[in-house]
C-alpha atoms as a PDB file:
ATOM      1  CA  UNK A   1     100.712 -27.003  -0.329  1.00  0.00           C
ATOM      2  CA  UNK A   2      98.786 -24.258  -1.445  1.00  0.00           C
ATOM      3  CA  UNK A   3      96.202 -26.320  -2.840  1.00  0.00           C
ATOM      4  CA  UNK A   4      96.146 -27.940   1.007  1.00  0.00           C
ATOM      5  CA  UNK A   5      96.016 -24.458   2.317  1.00  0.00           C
ATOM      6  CA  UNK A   6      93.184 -22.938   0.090  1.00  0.00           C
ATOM      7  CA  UNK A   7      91.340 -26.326   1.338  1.00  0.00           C
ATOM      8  CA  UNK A   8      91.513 -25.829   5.098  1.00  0.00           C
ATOM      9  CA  UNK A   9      90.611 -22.310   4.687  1.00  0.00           C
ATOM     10  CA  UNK A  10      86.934 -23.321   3.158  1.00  0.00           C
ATOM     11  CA  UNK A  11      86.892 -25.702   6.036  1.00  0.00           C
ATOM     12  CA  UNK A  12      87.639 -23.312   8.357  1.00  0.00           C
ATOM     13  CA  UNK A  13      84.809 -20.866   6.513  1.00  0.00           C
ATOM     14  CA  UNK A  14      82.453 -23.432   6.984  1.00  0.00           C
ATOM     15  CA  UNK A  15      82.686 -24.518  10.594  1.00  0.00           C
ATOM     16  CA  UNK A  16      82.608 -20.411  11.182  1.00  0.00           C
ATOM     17  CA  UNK A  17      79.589 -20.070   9.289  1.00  0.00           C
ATOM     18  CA  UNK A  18      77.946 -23.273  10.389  1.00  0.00           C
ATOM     19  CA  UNK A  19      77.882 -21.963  14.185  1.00  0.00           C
ATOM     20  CA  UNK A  20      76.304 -18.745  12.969  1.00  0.00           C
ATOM     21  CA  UNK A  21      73.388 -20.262  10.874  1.00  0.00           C
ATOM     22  CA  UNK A  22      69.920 -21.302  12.698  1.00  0.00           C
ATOM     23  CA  UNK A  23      66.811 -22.554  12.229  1.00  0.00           C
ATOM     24  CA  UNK A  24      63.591 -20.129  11.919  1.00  0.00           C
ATOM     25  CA  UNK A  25      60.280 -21.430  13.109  1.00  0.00           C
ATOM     26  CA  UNK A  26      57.103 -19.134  13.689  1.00  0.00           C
ATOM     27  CA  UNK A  27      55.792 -20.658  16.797  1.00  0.00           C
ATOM     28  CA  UNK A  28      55.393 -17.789  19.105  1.00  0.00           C
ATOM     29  CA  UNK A  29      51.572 -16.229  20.334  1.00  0.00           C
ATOM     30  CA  UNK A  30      50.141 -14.243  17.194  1.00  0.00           C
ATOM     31  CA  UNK A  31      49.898 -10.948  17.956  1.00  0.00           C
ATOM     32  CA  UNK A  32      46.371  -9.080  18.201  1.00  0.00           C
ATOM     33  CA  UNK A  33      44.715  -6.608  16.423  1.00  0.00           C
ATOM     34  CA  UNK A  34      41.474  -4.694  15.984  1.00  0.00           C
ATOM     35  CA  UNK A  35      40.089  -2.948  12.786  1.00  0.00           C
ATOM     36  CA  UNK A  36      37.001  -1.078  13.379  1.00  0.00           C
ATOM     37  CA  UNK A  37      33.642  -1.870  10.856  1.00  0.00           C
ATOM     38  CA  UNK A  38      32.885   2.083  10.267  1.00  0.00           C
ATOM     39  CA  UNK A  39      33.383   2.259   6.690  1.00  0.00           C
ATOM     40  CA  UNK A  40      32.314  -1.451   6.368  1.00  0.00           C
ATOM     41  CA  UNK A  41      28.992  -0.884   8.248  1.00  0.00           C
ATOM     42  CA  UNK A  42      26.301  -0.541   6.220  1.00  0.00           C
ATOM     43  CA  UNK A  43      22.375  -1.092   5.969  1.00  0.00           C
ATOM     44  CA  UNK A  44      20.809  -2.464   2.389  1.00  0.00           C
ATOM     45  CA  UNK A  45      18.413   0.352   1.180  1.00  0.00           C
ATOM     46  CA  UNK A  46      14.798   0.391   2.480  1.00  0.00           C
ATOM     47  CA  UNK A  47      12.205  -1.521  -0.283  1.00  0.00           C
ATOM     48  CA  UNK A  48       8.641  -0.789   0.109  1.00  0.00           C
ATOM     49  CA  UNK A  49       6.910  -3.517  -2.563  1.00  0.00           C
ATOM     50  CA  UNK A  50       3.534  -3.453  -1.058  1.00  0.00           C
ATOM     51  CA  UNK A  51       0.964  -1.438   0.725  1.00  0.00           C
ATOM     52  CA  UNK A  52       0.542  -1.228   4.458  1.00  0.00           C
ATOM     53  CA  UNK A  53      -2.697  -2.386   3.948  1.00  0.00           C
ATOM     54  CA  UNK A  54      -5.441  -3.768   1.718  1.00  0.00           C
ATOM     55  CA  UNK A  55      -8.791  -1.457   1.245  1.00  0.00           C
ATOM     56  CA  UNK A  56     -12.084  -3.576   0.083  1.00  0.00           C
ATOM     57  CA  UNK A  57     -15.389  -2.203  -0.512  1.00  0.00           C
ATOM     58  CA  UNK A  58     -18.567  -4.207  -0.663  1.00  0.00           C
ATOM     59  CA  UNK A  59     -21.253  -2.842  -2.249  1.00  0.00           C
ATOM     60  CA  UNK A  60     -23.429  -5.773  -2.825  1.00  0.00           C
ATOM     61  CA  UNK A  61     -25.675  -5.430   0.445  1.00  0.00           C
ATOM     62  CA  UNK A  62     -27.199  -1.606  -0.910  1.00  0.00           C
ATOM     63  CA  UNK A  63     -29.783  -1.118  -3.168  1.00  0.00           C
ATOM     64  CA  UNK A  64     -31.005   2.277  -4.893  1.00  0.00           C
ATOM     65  CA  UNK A  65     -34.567   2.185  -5.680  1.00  0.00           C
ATOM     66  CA  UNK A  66     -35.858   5.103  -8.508  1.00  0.00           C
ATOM     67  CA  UNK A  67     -39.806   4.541  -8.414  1.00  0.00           C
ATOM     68  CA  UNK A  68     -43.086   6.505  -8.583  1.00  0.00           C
ATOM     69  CA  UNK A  69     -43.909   6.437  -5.045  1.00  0.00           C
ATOM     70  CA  UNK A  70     -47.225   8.896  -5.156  1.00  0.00           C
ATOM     71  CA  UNK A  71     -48.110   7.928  -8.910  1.00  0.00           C
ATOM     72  CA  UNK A  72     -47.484  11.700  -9.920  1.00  0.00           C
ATOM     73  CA  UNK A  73     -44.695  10.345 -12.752  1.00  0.00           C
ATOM     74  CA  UNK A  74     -42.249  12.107 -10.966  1.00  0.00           C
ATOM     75  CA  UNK A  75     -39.255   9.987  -9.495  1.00  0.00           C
ATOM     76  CA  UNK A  76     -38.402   9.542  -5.630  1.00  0.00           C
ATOM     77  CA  UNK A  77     -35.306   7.773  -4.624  1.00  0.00           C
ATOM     78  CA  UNK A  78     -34.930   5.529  -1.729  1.00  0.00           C
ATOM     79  CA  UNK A  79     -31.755   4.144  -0.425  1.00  0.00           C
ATOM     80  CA  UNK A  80     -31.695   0.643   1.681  1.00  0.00           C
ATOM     81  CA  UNK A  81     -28.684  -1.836   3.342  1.00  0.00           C
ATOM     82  CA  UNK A  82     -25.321  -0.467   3.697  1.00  0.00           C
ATOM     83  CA  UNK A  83     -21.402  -0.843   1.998  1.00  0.00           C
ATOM     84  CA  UNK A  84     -19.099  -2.784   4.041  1.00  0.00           C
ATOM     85  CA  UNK A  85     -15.529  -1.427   3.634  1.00  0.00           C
ATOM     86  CA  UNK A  86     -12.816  -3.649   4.746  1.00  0.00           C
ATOM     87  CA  UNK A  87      -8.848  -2.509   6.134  1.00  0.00           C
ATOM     88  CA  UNK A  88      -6.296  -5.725   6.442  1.00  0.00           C
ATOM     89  CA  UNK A  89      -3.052  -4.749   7.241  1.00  0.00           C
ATOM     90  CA  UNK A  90      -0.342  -6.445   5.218  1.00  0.00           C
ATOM     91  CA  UNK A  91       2.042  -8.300   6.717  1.00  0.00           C
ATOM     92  CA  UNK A  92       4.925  -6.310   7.245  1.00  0.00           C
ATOM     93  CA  UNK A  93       3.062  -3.165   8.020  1.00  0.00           C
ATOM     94  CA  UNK A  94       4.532  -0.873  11.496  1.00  0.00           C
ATOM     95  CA  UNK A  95       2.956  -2.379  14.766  1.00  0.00           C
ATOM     96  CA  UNK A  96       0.568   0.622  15.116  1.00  0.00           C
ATOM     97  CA  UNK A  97      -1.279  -0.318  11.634  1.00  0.00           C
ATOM     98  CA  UNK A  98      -1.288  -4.243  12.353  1.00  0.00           C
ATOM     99  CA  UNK A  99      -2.949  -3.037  15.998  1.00  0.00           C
ATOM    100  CA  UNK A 100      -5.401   0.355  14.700  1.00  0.00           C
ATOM    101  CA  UNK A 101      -5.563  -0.050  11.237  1.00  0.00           C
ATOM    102  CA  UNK A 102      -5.431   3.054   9.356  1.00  0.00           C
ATOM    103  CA  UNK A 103      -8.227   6.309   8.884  1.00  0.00           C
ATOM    104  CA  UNK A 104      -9.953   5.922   5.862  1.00  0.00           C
ATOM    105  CA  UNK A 105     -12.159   8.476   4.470  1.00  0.00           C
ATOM    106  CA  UNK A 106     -14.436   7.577   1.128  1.00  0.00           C
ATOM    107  CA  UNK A 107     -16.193  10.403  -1.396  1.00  0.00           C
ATOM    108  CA  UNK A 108     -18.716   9.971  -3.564  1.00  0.00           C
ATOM    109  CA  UNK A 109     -18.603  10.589  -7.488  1.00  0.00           C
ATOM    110  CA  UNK A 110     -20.199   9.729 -10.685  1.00  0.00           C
ATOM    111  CA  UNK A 111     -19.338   8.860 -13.904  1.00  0.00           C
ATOM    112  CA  UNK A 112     -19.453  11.897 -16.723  1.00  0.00           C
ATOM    113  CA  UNK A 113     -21.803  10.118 -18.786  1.00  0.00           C
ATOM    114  CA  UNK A 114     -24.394   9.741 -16.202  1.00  0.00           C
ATOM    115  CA  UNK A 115     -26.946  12.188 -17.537  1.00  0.00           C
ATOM    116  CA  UNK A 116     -30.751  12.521 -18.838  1.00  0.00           C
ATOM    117  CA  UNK A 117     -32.037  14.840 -21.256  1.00  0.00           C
ATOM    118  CA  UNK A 118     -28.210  16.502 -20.681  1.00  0.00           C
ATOM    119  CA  UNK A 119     -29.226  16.656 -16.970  1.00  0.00           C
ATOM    120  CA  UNK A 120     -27.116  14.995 -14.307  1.00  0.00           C
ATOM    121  CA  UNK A 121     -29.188  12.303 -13.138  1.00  0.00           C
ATOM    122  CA  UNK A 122     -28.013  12.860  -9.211  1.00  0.00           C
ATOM    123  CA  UNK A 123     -26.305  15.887  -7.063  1.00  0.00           C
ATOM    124  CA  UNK A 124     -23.592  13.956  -5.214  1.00  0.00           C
ATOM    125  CA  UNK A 125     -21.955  15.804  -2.311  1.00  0.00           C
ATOM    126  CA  UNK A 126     -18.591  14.943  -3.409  1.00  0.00           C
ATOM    127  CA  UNK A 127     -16.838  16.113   0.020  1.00  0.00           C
ATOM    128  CA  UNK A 128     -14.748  13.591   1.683  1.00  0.00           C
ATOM    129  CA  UNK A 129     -16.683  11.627   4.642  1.00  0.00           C
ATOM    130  CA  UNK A 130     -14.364  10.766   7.407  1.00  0.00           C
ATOM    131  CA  UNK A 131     -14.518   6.958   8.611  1.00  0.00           C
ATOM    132  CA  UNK A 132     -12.282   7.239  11.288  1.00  0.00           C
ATOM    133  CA  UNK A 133      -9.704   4.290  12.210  1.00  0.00           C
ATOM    134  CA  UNK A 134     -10.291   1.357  10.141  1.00  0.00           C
ATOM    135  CA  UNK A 135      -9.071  -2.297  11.492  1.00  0.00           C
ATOM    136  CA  UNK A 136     -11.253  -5.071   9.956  1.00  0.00           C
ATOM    137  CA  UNK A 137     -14.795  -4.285   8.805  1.00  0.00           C
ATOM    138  CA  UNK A 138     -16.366  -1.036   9.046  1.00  0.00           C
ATOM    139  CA  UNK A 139     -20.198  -0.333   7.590  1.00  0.00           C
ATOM    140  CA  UNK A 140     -21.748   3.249   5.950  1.00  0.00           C
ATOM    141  CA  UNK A 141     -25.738   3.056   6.220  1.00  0.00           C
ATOM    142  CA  UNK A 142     -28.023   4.016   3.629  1.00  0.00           C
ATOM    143  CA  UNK A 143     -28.967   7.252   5.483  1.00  0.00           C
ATOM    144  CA  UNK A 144     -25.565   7.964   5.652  1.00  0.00           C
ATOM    145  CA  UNK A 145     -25.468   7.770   1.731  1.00  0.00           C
ATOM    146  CA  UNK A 146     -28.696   9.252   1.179  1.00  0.00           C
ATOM    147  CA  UNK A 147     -27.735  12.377   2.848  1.00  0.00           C
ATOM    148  CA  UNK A 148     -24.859  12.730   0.304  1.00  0.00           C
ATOM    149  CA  UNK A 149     -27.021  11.296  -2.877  1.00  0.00           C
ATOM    150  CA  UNK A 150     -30.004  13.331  -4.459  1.00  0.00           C
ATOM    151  CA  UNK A 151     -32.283  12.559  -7.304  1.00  0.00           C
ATOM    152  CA  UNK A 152     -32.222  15.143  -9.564  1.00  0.00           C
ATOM    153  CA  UNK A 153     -35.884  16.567 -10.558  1.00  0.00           C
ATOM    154  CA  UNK A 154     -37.202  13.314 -12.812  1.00  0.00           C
ATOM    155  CA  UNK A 155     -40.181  13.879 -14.625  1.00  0.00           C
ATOM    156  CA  UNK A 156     -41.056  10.689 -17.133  1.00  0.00           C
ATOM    157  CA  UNK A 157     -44.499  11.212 -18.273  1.00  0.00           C
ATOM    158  CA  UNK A 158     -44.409   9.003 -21.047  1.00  0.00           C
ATOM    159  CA  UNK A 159     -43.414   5.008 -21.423  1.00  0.00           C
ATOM    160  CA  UNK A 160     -40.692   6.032 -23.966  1.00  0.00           C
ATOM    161  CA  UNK A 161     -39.336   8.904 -21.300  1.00  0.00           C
ATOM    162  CA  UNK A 162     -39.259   5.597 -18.699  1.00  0.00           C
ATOM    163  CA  UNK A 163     -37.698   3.381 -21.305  1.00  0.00           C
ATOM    164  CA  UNK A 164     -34.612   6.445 -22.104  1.00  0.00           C
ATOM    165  CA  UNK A 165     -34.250   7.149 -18.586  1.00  0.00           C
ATOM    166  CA  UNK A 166     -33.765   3.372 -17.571  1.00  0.00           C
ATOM    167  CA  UNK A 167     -31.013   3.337 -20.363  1.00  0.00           C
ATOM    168  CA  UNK A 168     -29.602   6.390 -19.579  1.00  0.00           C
ATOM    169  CA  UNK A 169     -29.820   5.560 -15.739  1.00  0.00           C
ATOM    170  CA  UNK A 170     -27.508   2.208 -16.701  1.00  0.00           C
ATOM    171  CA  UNK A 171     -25.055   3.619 -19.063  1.00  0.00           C
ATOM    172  CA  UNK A 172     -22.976   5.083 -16.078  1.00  0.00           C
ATOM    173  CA  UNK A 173     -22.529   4.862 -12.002  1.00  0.00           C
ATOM    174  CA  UNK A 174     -21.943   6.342  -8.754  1.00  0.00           C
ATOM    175  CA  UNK A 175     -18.874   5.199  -7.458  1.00  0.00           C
ATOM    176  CA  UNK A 176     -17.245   5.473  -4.003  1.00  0.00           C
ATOM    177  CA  UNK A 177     -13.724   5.852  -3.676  1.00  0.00           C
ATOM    178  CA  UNK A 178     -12.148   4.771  -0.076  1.00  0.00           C
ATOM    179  CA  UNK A 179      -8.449   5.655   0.643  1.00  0.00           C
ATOM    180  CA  UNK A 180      -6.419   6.886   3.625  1.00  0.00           C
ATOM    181  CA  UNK A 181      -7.462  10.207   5.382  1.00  0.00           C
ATOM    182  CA  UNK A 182      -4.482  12.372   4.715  1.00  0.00           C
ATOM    183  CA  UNK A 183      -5.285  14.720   7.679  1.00  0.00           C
END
């Protein structure tokens, strides 16, 4: 008897528990949330890998002429044509330089060597020439450049004076340096 006893009590238990036991399924509406992006936002960091713009100068339609003019063996200079100088914005480049280009300004220079007799061969005015808003093609005359270019006093009296100016006169340069105005 008590093992029938001990039996019908864990039936008992189990019919008890049975009615108290369910089922759990998530089927309900999810819930919403919202998490803000502020410490999430972020830009990439600004690259710059290329100019605004692309500067070319063309120098192949000028010509500097050293001759004798009045046969006194003294040298005269003259200056003909011009030196195209070029702006092409990059793509890329902020609205305002893709529509007005950019100011450019050139100066003149030469190179150290360019001396005869330890003379500078030319006075260059080596101030910077304003060129205004560049978009495209843009032209400086010769008597634009001659009024910044002088011929040094030249005296060749002799063949052999010609012959060591003409290699002194091609061992260096002027040069013209176009970049953007910074005022």
């Amino acid at each position: 008897m008590k093992k029938l006893s001990v039996l019908i009590a864990l039936i008992l238990c189990v019919t008890i528990g049975g009615v108290y036991a369910t089922w759990n399924y998530a089927q309900g509406t999810v819930t919403a949330r919202t998490k803000f992006f502020d410490a999430g936002t972020i830009i990439t960091d600004k690259v710059v890998t290329t100019d605004k713009g692309n500067i070319t100068i063309d120098t192949t339609n000028l010509k500097i002429t050293i001759h004798d003019e009045d046969n006194d063996l003294r040298g005269e200079m003259k200056i003909e044509g011009y030196v195209t100088v070029t702006f092409t914005p990059n793509q890329g480049a902020d609205s305002t330089v893709a529509a007005n280009g950019v100011k450019l300004q050139y100066v003149l220079g030469t190179t150290n060597n360019y001396v005869y007799e330890n003379n500078a061969i030319f006075a260059v005015t080596t101030t910077a020439q304003n060129l205004g808003n560049v978009n495209g093609s843009i032209t400086i005359s010769a008597s634009d450049l001659a009024a910044l270019i002088e011929l040094n006093d030249l005296y060749l009296p002799t063949a052999e004076d010609y012959d060591a100016f003409k290699l002194a006169l091609h061992s260096g340069a002027i040069s013209i340096t176009v970049s953007e105005a910074t005022a």
